[in-house]
PDB file of N, CA and C in Angstrom:
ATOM      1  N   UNK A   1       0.800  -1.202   0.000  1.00  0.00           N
ATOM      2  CA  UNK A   1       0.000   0.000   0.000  1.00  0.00           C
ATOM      3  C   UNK A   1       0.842   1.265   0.000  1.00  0.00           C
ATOM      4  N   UNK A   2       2.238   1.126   0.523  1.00  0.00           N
ATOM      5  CA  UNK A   2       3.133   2.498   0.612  1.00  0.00           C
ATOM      6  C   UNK A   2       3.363   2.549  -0.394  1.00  0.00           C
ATOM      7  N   UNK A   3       3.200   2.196  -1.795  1.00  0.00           N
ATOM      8  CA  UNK A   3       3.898   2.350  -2.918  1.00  0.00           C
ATOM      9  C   UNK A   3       2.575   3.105  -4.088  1.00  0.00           C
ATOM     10  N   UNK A   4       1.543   2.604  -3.503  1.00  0.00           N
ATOM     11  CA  UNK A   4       0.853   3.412  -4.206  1.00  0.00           C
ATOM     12  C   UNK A   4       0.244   4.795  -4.170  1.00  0.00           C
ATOM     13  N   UNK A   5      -0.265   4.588  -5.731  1.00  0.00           N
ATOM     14  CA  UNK A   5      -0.068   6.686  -6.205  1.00  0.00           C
ATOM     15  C   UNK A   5      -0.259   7.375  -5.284  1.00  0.00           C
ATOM     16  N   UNK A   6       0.147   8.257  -4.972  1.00  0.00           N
ATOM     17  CA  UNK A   6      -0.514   9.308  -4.104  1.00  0.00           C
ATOM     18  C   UNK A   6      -0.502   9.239  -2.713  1.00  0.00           C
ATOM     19  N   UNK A   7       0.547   8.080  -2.096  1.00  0.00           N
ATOM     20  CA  UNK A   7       0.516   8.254  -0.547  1.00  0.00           C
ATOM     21  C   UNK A   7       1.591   8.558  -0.100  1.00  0.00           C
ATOM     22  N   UNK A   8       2.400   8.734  -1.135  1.00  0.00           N
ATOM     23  CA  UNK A   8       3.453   9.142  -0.385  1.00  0.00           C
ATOM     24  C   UNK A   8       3.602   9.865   0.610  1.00  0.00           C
ATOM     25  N   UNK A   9       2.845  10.667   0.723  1.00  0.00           N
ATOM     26  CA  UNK A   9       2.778  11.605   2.045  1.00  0.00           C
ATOM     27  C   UNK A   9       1.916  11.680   2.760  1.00  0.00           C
ATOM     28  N   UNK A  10       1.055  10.263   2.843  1.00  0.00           N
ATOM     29  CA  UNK A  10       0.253   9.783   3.576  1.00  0.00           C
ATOM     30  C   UNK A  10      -0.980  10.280   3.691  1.00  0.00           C
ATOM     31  N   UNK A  11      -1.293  10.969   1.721  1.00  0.00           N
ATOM     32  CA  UNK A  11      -2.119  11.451   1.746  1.00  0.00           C
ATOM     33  C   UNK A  11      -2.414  13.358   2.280  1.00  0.00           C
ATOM     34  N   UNK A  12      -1.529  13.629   3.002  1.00  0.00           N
ATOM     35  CA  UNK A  12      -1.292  15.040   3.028  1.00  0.00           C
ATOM     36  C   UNK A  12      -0.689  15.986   2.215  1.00  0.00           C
ATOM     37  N   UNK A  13      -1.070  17.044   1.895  1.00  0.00           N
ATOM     38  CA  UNK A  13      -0.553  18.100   0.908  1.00  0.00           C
ATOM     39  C   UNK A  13       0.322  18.429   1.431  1.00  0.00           C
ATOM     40  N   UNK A  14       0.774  19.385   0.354  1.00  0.00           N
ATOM     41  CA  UNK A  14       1.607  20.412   0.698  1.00  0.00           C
ATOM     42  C   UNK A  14       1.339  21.176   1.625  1.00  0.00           C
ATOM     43  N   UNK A  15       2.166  22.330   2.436  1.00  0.00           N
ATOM     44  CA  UNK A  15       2.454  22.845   3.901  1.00  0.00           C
ATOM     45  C   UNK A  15       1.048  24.069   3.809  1.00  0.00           C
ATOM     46  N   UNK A  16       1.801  24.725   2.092  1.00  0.00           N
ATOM     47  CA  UNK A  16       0.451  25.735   1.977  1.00  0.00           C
ATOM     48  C   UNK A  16      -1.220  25.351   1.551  1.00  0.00           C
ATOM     49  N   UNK A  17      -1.873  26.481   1.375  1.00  0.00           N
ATOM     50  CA  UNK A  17      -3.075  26.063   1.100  1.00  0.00           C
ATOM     51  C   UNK A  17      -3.114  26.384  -0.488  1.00  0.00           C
ATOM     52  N   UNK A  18      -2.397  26.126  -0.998  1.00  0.00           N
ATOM     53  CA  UNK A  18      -2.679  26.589  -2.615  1.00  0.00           C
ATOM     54  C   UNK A  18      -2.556  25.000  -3.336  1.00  0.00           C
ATOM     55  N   UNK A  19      -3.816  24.584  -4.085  1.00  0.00           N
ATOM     56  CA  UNK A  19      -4.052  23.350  -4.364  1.00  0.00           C
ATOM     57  C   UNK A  19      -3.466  22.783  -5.763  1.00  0.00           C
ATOM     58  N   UNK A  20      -3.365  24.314  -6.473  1.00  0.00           N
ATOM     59  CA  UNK A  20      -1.837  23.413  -7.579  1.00  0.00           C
ATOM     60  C   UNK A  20      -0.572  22.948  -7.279  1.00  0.00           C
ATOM     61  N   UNK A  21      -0.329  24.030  -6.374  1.00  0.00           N
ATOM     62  CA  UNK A  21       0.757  23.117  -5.147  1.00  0.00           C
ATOM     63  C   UNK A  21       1.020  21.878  -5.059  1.00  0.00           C
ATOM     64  N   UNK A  22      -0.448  21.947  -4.145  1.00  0.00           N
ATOM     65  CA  UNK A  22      -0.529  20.054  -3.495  1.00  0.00           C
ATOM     66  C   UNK A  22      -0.366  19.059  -4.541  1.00  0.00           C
ATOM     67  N   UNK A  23      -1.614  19.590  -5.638  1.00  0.00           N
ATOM     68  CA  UNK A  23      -1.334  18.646  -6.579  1.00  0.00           C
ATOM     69  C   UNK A  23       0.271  18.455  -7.445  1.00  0.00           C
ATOM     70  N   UNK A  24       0.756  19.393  -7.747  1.00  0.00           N
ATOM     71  CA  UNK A  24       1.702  19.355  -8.259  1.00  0.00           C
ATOM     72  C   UNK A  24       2.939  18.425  -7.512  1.00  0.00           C
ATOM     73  N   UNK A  25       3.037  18.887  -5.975  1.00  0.00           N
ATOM     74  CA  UNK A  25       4.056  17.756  -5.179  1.00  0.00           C
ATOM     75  C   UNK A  25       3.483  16.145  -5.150  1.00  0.00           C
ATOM     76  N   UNK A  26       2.151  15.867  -5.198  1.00  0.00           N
ATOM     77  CA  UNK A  26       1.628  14.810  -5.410  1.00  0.00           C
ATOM     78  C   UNK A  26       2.291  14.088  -6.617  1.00  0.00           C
ATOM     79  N   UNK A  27       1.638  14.800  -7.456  1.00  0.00           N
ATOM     80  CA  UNK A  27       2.116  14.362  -8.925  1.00  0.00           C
ATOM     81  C   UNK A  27       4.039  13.950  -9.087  1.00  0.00           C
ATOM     82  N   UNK A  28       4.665  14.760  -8.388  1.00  0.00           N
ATOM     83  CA  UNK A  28       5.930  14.374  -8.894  1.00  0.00           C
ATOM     84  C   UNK A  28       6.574  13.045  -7.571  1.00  0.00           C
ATOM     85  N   UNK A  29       5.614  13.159  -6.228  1.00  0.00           N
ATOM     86  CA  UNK A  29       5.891  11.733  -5.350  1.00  0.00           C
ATOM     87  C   UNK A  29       5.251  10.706  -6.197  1.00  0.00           C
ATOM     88  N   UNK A  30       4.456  10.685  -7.186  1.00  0.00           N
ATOM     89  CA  UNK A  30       4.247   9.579  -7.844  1.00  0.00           C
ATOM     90  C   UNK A  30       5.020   9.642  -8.699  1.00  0.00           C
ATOM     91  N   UNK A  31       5.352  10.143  -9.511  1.00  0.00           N
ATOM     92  CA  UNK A  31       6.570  10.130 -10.522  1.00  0.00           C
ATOM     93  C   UNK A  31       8.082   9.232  -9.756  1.00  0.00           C
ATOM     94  N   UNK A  32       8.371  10.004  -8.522  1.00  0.00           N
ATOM     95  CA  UNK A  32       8.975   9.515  -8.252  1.00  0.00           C
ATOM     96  C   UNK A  32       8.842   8.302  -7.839  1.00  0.00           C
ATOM     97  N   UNK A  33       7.570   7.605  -7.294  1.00  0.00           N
ATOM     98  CA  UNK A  33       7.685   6.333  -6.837  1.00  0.00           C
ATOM     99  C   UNK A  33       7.817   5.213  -7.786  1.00  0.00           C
ATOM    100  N   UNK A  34       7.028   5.597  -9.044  1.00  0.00           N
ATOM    101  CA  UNK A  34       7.111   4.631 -10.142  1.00  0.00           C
ATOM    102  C   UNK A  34       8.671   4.457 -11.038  1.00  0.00           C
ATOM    103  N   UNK A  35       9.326   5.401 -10.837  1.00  0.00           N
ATOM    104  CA  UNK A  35      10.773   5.471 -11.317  1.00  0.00           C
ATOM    105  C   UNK A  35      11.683   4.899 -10.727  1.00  0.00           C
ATOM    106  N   UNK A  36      11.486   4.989  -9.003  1.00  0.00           N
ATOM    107  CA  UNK A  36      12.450   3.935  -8.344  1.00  0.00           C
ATOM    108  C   UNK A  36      11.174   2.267  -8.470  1.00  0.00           C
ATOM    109  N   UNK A  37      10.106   2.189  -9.116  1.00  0.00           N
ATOM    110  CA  UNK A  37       9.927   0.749  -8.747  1.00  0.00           C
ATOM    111  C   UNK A  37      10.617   0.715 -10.765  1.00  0.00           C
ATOM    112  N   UNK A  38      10.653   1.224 -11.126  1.00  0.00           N
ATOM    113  CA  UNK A  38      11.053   0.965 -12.877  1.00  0.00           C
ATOM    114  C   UNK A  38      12.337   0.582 -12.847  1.00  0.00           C
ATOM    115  N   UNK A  39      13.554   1.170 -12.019  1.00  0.00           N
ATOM    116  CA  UNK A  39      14.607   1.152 -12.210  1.00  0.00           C
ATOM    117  C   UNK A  39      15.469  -0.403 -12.172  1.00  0.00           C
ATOM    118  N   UNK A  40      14.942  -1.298 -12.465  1.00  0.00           N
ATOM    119  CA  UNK A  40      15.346  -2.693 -12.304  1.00  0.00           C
ATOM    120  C   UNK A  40      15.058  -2.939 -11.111  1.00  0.00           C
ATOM    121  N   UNK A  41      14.225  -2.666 -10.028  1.00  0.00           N
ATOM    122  CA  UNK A  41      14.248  -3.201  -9.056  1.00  0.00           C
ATOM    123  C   UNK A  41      12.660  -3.739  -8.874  1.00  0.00           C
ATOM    124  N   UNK A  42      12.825  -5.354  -8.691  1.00  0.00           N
ATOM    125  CA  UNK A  42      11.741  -5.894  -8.704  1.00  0.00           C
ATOM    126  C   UNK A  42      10.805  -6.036  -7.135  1.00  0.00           C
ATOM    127  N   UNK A  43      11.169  -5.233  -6.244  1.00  0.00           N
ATOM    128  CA  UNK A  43      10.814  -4.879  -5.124  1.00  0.00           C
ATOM    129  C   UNK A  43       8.957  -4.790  -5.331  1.00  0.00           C
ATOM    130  N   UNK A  44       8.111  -5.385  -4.660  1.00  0.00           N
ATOM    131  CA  UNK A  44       6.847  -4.959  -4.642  1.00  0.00           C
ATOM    132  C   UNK A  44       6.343  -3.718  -4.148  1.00  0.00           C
ATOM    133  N   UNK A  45       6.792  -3.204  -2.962  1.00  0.00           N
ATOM    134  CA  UNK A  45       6.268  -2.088  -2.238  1.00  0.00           C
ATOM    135  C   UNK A  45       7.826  -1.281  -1.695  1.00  0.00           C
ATOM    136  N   UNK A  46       7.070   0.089  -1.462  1.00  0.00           N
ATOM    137  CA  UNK A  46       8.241   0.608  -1.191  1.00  0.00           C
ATOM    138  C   UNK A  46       8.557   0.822   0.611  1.00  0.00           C
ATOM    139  N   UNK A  47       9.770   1.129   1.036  1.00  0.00           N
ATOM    140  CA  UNK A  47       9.779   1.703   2.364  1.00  0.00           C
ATOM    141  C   UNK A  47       9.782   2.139   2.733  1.00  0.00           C
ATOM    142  N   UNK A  48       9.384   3.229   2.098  1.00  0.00           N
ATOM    143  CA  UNK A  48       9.123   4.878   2.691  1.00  0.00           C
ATOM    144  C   UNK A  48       8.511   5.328   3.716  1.00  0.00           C
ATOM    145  N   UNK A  49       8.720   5.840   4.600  1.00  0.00           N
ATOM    146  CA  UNK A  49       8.291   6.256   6.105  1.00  0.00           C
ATOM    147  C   UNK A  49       6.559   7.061   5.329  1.00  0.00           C
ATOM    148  N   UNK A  50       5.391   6.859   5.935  1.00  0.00           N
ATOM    149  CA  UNK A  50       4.641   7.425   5.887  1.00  0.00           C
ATOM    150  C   UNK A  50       4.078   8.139   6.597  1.00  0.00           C
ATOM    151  N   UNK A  51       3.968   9.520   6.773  1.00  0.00           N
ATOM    152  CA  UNK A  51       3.650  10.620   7.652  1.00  0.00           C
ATOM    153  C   UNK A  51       1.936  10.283   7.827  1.00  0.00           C
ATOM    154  N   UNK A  52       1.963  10.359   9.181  1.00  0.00           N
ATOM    155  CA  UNK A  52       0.286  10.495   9.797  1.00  0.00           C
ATOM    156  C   UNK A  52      -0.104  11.767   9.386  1.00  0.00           C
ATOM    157  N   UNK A  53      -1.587  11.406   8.615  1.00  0.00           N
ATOM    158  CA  UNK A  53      -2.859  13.017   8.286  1.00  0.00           C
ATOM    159  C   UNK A  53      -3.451  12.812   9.099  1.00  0.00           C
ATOM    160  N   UNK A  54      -4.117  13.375   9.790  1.00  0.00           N
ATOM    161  CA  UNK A  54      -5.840  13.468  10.117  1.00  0.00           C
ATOM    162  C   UNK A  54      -7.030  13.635   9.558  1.00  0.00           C
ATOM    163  N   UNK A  55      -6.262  13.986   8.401  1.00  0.00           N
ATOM    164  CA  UNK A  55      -7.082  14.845   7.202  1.00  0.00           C
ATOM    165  C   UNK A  55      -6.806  14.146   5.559  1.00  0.00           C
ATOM    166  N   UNK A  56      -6.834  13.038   5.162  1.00  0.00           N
ATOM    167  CA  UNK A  56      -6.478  12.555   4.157  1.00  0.00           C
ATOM    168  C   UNK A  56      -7.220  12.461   3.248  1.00  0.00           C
ATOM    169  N   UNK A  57      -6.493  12.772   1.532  1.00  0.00           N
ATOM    170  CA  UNK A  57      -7.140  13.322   0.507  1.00  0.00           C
ATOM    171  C   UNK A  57      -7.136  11.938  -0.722  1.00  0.00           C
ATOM    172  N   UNK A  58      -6.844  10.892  -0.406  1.00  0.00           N
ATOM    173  CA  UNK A  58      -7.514  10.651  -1.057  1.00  0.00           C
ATOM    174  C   UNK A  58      -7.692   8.864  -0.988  1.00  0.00           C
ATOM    175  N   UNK A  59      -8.472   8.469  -1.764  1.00  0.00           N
ATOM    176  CA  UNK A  59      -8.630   7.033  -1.159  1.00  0.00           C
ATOM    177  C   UNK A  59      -7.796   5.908  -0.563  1.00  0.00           C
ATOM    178  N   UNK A  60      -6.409   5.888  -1.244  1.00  0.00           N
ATOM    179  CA  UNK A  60      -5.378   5.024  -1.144  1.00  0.00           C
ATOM    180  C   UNK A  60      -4.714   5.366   0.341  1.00  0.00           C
ATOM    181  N   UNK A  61      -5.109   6.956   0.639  1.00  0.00           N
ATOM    182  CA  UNK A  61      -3.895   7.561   1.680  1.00  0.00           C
ATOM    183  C   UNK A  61      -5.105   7.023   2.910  1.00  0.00           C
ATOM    184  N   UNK A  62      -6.667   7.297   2.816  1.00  0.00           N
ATOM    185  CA  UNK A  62      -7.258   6.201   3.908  1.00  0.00           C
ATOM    186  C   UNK A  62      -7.442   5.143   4.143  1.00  0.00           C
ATOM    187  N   UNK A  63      -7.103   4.324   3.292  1.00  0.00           N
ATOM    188  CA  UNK A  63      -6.403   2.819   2.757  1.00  0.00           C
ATOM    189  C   UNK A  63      -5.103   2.504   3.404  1.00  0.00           C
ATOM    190  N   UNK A  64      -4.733   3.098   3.074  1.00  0.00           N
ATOM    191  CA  UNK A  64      -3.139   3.116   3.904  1.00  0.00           C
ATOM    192  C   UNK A  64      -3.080   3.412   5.403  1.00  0.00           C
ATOM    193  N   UNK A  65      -4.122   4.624   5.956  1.00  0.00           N
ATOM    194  CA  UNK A  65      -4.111   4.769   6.932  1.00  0.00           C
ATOM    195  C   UNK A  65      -4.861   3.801   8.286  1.00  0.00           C
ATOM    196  N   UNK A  66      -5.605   3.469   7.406  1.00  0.00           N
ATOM    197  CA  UNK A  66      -6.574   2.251   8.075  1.00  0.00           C
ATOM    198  C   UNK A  66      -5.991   0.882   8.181  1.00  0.00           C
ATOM    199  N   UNK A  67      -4.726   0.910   7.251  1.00  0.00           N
ATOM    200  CA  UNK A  67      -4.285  -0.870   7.289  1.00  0.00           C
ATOM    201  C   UNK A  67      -2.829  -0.284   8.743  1.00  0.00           C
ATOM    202  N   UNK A  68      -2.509   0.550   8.271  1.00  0.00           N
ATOM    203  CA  UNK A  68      -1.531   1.618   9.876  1.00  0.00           C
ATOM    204  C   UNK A  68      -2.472   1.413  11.359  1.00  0.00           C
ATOM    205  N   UNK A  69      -3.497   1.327  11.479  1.00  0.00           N
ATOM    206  CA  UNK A  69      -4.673   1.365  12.634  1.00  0.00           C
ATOM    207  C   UNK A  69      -4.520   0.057  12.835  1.00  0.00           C
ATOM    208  N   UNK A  70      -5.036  -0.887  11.805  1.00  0.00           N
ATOM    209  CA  UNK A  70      -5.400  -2.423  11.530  1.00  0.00           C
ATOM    210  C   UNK A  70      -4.429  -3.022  12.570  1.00  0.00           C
ATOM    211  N   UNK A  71      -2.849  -2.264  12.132  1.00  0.00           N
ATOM    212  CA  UNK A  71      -1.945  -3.270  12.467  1.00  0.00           C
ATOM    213  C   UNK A  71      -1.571  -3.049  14.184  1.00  0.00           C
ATOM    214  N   UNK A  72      -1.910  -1.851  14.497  1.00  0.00           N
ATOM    215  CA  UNK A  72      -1.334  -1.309  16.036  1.00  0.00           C
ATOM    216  C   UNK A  72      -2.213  -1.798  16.486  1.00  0.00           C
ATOM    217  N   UNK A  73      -3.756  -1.668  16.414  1.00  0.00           N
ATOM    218  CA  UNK A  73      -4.552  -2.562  17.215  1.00  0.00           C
ATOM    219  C   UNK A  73      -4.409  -3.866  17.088  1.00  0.00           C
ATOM    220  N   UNK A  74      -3.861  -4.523  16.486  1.00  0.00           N
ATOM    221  CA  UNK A  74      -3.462  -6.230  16.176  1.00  0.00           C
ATOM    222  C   UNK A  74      -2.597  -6.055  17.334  1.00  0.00           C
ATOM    223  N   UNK A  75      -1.352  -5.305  17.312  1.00  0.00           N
ATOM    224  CA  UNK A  75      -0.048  -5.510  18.116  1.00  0.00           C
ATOM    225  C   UNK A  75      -0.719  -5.101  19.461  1.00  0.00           C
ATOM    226  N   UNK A  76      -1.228  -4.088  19.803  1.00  0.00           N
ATOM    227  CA  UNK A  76      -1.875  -3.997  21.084  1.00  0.00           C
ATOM    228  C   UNK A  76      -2.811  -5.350  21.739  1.00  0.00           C
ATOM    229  N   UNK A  77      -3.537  -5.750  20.615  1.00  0.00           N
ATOM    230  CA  UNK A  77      -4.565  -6.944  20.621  1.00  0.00           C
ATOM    231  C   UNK A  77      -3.717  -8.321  21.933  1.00  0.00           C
ATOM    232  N   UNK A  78      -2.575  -8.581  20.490  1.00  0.00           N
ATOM    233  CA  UNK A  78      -1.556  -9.299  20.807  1.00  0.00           C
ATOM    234  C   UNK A  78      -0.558  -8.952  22.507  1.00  0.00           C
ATOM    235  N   UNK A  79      -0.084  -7.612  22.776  1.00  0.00           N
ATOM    236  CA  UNK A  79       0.358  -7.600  23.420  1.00  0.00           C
ATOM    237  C   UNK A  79      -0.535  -7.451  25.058  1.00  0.00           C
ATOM    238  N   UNK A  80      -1.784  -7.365  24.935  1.00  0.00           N
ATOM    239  CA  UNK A  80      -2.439  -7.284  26.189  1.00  0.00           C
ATOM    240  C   UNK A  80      -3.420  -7.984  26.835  1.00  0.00           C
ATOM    241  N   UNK A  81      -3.962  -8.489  25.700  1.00  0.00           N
ATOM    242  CA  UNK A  81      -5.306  -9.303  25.643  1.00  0.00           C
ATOM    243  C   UNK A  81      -4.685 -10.710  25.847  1.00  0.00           C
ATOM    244  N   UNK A  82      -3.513 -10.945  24.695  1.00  0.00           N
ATOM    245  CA  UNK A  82      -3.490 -12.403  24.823  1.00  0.00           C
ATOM    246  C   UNK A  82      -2.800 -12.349  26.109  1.00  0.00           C
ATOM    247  N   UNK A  83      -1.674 -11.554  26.576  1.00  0.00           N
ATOM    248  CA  UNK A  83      -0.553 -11.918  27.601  1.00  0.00           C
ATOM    249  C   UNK A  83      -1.822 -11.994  28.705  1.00  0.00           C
ATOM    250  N   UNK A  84      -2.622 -11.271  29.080  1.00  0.00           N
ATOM    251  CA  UNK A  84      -3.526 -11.744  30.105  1.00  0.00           C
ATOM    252  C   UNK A  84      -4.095 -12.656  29.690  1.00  0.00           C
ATOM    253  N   UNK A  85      -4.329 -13.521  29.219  1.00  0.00           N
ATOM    254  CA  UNK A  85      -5.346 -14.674  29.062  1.00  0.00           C
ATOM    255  C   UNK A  85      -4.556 -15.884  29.508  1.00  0.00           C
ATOM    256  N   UNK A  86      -3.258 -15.332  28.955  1.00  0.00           N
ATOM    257  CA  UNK A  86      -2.249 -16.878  29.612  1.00  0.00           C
ATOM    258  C   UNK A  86      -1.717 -16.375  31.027  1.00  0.00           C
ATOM    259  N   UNK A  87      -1.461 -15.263  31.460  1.00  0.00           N
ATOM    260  CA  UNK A  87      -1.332 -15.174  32.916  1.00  0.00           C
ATOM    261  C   UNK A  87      -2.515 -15.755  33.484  1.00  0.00           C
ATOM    262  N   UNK A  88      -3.437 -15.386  32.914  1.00  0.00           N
ATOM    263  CA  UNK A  88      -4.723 -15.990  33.707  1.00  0.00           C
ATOM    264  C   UNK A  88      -4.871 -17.317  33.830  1.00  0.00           C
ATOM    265  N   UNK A  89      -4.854 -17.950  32.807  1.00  0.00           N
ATOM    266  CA  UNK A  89      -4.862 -19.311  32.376  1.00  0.00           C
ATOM    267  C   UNK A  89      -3.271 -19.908  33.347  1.00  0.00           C
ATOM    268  N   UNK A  90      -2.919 -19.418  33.503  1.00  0.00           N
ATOM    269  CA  UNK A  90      -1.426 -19.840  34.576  1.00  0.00           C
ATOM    270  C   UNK A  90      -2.072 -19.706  36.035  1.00  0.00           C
ATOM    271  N   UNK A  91      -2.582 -18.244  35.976  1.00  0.00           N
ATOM    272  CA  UNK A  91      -2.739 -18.613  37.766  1.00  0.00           C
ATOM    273  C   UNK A  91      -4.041 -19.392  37.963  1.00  0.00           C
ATOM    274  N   UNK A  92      -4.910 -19.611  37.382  1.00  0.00           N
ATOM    275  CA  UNK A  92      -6.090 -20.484  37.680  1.00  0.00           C
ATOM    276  C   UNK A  92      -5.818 -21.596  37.874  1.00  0.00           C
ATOM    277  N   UNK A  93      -4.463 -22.380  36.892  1.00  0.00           N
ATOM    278  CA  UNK A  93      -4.016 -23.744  36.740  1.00  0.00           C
ATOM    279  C   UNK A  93      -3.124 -23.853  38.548  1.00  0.00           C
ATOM    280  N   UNK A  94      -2.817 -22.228  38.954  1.00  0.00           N
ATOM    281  CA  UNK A  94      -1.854 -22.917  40.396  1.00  0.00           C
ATOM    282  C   UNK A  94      -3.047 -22.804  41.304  1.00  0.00           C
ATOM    283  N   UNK A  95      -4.257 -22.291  41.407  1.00  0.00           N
ATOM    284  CA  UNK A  95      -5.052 -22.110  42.494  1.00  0.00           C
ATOM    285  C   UNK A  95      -5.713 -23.626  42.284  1.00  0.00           C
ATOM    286  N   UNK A  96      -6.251 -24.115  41.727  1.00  0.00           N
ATOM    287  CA  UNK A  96      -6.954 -25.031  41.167  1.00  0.00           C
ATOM    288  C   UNK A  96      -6.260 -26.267  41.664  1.00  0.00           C
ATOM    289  N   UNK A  97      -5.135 -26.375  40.858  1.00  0.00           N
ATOM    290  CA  UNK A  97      -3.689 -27.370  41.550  1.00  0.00           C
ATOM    291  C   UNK A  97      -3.752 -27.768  42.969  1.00  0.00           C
ATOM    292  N   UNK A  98      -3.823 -26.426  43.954  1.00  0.00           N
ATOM    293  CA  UNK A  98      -3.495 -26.265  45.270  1.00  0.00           C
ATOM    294  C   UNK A  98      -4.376 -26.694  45.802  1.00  0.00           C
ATOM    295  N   UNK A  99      -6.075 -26.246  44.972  1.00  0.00           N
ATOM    296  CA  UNK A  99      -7.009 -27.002  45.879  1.00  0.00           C
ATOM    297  C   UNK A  99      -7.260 -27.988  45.606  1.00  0.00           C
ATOM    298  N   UNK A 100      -6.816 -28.648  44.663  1.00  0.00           N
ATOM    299  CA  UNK A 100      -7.243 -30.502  44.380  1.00  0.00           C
ATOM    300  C   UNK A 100      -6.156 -31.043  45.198  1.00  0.00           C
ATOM    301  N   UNK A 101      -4.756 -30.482  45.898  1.00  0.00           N
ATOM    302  CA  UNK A 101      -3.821 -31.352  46.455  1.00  0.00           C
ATOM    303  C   UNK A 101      -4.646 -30.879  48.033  1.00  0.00           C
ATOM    304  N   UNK A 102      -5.140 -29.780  48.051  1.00  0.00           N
ATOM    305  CA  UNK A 102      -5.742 -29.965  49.953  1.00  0.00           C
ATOM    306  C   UNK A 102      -7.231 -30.535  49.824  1.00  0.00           C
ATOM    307  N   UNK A 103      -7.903 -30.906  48.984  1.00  0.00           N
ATOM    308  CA  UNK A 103      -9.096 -31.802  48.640  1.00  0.00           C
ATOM    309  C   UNK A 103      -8.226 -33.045  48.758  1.00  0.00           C
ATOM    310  N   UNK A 104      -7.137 -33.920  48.274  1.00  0.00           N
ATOM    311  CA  UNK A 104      -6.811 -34.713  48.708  1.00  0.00           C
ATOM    312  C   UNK A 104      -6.427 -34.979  49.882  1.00  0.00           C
ATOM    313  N   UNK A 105      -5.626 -34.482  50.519  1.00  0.00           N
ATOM    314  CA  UNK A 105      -5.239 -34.327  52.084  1.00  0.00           C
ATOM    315  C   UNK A 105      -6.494 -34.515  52.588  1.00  0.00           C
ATOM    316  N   UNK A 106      -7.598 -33.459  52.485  1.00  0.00           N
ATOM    317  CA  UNK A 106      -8.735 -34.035  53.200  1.00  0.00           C
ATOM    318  C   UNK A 106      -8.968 -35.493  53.329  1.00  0.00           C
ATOM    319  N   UNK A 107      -9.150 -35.688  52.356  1.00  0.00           N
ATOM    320  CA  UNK A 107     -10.034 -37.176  51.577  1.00  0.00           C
ATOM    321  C   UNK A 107      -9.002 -38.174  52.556  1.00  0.00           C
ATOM    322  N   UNK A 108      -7.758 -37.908  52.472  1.00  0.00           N
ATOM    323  CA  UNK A 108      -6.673 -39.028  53.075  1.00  0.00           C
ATOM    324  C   UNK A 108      -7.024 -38.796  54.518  1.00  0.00           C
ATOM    325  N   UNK A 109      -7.509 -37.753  55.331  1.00  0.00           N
ATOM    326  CA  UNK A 109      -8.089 -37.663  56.527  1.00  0.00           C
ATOM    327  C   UNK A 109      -8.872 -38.607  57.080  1.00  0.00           C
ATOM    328  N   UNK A 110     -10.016 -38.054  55.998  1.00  0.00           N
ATOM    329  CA  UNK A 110     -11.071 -38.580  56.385  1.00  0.00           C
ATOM    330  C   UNK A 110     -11.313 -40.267  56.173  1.00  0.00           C
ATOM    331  N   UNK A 111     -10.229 -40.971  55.396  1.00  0.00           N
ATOM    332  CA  UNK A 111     -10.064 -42.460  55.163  1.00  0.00           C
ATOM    333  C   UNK A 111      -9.460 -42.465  56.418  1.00  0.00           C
ATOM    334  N   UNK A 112      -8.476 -41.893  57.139  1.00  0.00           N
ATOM    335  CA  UNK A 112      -7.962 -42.601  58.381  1.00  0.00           C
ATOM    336  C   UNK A 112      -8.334 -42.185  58.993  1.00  0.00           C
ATOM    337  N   UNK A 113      -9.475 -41.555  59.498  1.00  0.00           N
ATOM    338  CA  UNK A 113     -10.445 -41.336  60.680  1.00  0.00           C
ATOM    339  C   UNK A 113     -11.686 -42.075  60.633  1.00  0.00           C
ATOM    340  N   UNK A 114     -12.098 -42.379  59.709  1.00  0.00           N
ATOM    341  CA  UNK A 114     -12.961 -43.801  59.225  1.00  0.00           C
ATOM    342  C   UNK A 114     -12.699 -45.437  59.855  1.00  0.00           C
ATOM    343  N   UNK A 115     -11.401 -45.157  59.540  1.00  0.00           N
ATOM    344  CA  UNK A 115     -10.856 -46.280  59.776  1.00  0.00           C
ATOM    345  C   UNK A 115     -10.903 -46.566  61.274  1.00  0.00           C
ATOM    346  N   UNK A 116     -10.694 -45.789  61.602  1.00  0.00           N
ATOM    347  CA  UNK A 116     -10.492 -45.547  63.297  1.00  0.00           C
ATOM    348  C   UNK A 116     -11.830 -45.666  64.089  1.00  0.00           C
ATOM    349  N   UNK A 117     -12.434 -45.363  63.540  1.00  0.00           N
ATOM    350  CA  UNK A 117     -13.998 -44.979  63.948  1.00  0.00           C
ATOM    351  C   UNK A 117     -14.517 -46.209  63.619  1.00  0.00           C
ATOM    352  N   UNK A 118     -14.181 -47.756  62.548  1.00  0.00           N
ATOM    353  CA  UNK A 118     -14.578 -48.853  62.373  1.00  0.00           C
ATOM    354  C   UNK A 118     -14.416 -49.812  63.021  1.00  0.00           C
TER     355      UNK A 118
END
């Protein structure tokens, strides 16, 4: 998605408000992007750092910006949700553990106080 037309700048214009401007720096980040993918290099996408808009102009640059969202909430997803589910899933397995070994102790009690009592 970084390689296509028009995101190079993540969908943001130029600094001023004059829109031949924008278009015009648009126009030559696509020029330029298709010239470094022409130049013998069979690279699919490019690596170009993409600057955050708030304000993005045009479909590819909210395309781009939305698969940028997609992926931090994945990594957040990943880093909080799952790590608690297996802490959890860990300490339930030691509480659980602890009380089936003093449910046994009982049980072994109560066989030799049975016994005693027979």
């Amino acid at each position: 998605p970084a390689s296509a037309i028009g995101t190079t700048d993540g969908g943001a214009g130029a600094e001023d408000n004059n829109p031949s401007s924008a278009a015009a720096a648009k126009a030559t980040n696509a020029r330029q992007i298709m010239s470094s993918n022409n130049n013998g290099n069979n690279s699919s996408s490019s690596t170009a750092i993409v600057a955050h808009d708030s304000n993005p102009t045009s479909f590819a640059a909210v395309h781009l910006q939305l698969h940028k969202k997609n992926k931090l909430y994945h990594r957040k997803y990943v880093e909080h949700i799952l790590t608690y589910a297996s802490d959890w899933e860990r300490i339930l397995s030691t509480r659980v553990n602890k009380h089936l070994k003093h449910a046994e102790k009982l049980r072994v009690d109560l066989d030799h106080y049975q016994k005693k009592v027979e």
